[in-house]
N, C-alpha and C. Protein backbone atom coordinates (compact mmCIF):
# COMPACT_ATOMS: atom_id res chain seq x y z
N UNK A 1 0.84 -1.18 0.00
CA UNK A 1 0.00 0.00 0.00
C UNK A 1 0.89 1.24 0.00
N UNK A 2 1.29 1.47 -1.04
CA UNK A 2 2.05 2.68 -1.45
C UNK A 2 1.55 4.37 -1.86
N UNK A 3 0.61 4.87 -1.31
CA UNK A 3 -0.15 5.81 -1.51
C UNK A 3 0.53 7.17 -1.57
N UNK A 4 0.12 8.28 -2.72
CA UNK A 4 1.13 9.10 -2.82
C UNK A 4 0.43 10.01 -2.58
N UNK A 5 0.74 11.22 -2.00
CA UNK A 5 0.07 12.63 -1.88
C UNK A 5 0.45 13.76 -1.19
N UNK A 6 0.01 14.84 -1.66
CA UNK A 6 0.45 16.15 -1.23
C UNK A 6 0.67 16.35 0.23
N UNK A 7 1.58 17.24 0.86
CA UNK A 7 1.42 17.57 2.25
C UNK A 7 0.58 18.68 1.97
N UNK A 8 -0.06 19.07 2.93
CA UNK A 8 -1.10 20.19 3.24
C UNK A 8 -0.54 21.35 3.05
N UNK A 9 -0.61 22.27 2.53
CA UNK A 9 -0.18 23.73 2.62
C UNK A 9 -0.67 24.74 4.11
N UNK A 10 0.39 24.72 4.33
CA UNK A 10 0.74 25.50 6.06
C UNK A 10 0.91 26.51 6.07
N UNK A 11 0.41 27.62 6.52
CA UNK A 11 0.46 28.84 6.39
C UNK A 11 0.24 29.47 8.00
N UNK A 12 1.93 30.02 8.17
CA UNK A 12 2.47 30.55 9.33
C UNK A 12 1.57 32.40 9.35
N UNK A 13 1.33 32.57 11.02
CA UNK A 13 1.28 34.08 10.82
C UNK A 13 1.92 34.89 10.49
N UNK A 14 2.74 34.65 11.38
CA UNK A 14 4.42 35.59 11.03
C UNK A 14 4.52 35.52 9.62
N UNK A 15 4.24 35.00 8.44
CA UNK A 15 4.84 34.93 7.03
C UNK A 15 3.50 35.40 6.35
N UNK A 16 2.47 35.67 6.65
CA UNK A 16 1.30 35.89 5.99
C UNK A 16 0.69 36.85 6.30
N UNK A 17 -0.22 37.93 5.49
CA UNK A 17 -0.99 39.35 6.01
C UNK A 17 -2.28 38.77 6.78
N UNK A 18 -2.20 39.63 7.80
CA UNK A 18 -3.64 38.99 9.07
C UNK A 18 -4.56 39.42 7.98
N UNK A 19 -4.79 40.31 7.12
CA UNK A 19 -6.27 40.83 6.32
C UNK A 19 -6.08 39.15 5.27
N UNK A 20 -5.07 38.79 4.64
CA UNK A 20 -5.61 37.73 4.03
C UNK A 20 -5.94 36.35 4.64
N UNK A 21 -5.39 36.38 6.12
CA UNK A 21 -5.97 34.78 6.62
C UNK A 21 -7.29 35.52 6.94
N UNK A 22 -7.79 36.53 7.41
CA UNK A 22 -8.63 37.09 7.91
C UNK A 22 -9.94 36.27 6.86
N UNK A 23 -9.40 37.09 5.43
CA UNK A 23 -10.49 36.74 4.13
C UNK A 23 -10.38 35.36 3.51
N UNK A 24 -9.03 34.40 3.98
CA UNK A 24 -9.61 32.98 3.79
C UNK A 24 -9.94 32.25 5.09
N UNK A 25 -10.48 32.93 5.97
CA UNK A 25 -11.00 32.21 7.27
C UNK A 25 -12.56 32.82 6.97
N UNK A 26 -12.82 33.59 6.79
CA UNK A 26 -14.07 34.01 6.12
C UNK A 26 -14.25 33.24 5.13
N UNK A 27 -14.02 32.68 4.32
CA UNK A 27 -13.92 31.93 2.64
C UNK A 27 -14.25 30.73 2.91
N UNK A 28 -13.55 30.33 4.04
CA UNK A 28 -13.33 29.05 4.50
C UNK A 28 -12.48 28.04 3.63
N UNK A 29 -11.41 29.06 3.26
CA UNK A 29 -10.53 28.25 2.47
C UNK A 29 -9.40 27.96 3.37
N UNK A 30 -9.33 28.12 4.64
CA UNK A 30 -8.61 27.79 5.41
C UNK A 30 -9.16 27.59 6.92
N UNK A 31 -8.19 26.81 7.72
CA UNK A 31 -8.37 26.70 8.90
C UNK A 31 -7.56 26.66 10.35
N UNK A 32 -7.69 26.90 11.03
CA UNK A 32 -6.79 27.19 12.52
C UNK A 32 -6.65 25.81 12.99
N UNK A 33 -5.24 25.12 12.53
CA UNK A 33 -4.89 24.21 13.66
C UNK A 33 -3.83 24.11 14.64
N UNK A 34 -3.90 25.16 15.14
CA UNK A 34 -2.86 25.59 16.07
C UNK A 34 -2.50 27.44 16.14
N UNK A 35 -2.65 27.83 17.30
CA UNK A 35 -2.17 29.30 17.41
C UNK A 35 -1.03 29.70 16.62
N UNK A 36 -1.25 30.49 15.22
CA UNK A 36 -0.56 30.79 14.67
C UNK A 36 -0.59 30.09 13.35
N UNK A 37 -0.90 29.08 13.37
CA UNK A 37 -0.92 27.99 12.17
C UNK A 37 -2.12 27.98 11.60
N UNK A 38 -2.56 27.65 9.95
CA UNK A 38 -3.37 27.60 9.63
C UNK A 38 -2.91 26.82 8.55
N UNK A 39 -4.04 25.60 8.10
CA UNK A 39 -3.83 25.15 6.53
C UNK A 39 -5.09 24.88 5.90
N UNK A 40 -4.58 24.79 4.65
CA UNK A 40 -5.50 25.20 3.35
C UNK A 40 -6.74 23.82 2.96
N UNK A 41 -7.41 24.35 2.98
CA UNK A 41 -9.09 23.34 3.11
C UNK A 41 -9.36 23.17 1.69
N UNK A 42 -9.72 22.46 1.35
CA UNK A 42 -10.26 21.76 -0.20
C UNK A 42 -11.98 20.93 0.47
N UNK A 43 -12.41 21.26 0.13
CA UNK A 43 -13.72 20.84 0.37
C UNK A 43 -14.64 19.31 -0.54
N UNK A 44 -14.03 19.59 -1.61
CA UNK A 44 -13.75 18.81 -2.80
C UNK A 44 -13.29 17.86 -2.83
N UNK A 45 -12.87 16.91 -1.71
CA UNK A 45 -12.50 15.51 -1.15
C UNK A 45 -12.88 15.09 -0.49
N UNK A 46 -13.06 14.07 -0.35
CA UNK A 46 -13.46 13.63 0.70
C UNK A 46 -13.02 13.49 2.39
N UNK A 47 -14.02 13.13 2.87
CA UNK A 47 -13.66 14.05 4.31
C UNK A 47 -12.71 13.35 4.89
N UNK A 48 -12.04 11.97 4.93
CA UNK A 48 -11.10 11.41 5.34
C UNK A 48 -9.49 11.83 5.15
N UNK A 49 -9.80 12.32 3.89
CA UNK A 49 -8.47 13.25 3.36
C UNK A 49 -8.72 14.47 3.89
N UNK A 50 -9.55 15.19 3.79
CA UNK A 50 -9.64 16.42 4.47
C UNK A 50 -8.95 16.24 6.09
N UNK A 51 -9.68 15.23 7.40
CA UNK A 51 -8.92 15.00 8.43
C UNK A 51 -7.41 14.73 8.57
N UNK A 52 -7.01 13.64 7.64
CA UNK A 52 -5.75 13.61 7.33
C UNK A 52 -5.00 15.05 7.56
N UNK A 53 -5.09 15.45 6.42
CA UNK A 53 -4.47 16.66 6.09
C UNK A 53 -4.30 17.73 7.23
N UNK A 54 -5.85 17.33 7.98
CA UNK A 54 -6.04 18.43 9.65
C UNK A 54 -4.65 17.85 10.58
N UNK A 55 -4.89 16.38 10.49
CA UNK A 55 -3.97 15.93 11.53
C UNK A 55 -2.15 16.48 11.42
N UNK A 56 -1.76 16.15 9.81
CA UNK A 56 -0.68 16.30 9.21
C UNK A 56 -0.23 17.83 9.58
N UNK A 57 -1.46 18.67 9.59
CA UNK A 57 -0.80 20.15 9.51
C UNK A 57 -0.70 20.29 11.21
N UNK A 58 -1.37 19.94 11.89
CA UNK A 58 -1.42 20.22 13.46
C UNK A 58 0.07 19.48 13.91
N UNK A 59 0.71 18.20 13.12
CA UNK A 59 1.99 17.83 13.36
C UNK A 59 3.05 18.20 13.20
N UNK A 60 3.00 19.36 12.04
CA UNK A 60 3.69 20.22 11.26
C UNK A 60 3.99 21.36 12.10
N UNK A 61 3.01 21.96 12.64
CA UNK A 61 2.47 22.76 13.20
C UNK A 61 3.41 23.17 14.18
N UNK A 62 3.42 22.00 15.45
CA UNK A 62 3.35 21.80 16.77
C UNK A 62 5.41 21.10 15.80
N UNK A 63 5.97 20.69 15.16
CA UNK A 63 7.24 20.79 15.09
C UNK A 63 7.98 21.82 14.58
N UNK A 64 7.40 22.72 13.92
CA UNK A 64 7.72 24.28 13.55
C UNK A 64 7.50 25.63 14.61
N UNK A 65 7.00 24.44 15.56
CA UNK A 65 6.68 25.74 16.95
C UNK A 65 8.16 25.42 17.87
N UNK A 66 8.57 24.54 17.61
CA UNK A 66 9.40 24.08 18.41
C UNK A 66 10.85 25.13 18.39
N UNK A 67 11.60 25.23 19.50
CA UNK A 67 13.11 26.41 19.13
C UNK A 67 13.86 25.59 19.46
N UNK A 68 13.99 24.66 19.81
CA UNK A 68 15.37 24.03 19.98
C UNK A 68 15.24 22.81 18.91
N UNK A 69 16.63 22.42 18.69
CA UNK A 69 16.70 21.58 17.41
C UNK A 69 16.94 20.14 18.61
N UNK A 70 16.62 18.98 18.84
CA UNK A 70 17.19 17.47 18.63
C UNK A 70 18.07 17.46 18.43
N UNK A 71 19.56 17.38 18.70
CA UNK A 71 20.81 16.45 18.75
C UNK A 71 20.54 15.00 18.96
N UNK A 72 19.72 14.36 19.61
CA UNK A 72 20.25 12.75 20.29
C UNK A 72 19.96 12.87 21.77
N UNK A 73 20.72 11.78 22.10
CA UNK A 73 20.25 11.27 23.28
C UNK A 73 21.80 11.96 24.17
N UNK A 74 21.87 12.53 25.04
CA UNK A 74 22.78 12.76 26.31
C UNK A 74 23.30 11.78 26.81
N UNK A 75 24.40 11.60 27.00
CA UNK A 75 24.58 10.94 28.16
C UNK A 75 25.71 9.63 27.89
């Protein structure tokens, strides 16, 4: 089961104008999964891919929030 497909398009605050998430949160071409984070909604699939995509960007999300980088293990 080799299934191929897009990652979700993620769209940071800091990198984006508040008036345009403003007018695709109105549109509902987008959505808030995480303070600061938002990704891009397709309505036009089905809803299992749509969740997917929720889950994928909230993972994205929550590792781009992160400030320190992983080295390994200590010790």
């Amino acid at each position: 089961m080799n299934q191929q497909f897009e990652m979700p398009t993620i769209l940071r605050t800091r990198e984006t104008h508040w008036r345009d998430l403003r007018q695709a949160r109105s549109d509902g071409r987008v959505e808030r999964v995480r303070r600061g984070f938002y990704v891009t909604v397709s309505r036009d699939r089905p809803a299992w891919e749509v969740a997917r995509d929720r889950e994928l960007a909230a993972i994205a999300a929550a590792a781009a929030a992160l400030t320190s980088v992983f080295h390994g293990v200590v010790g």
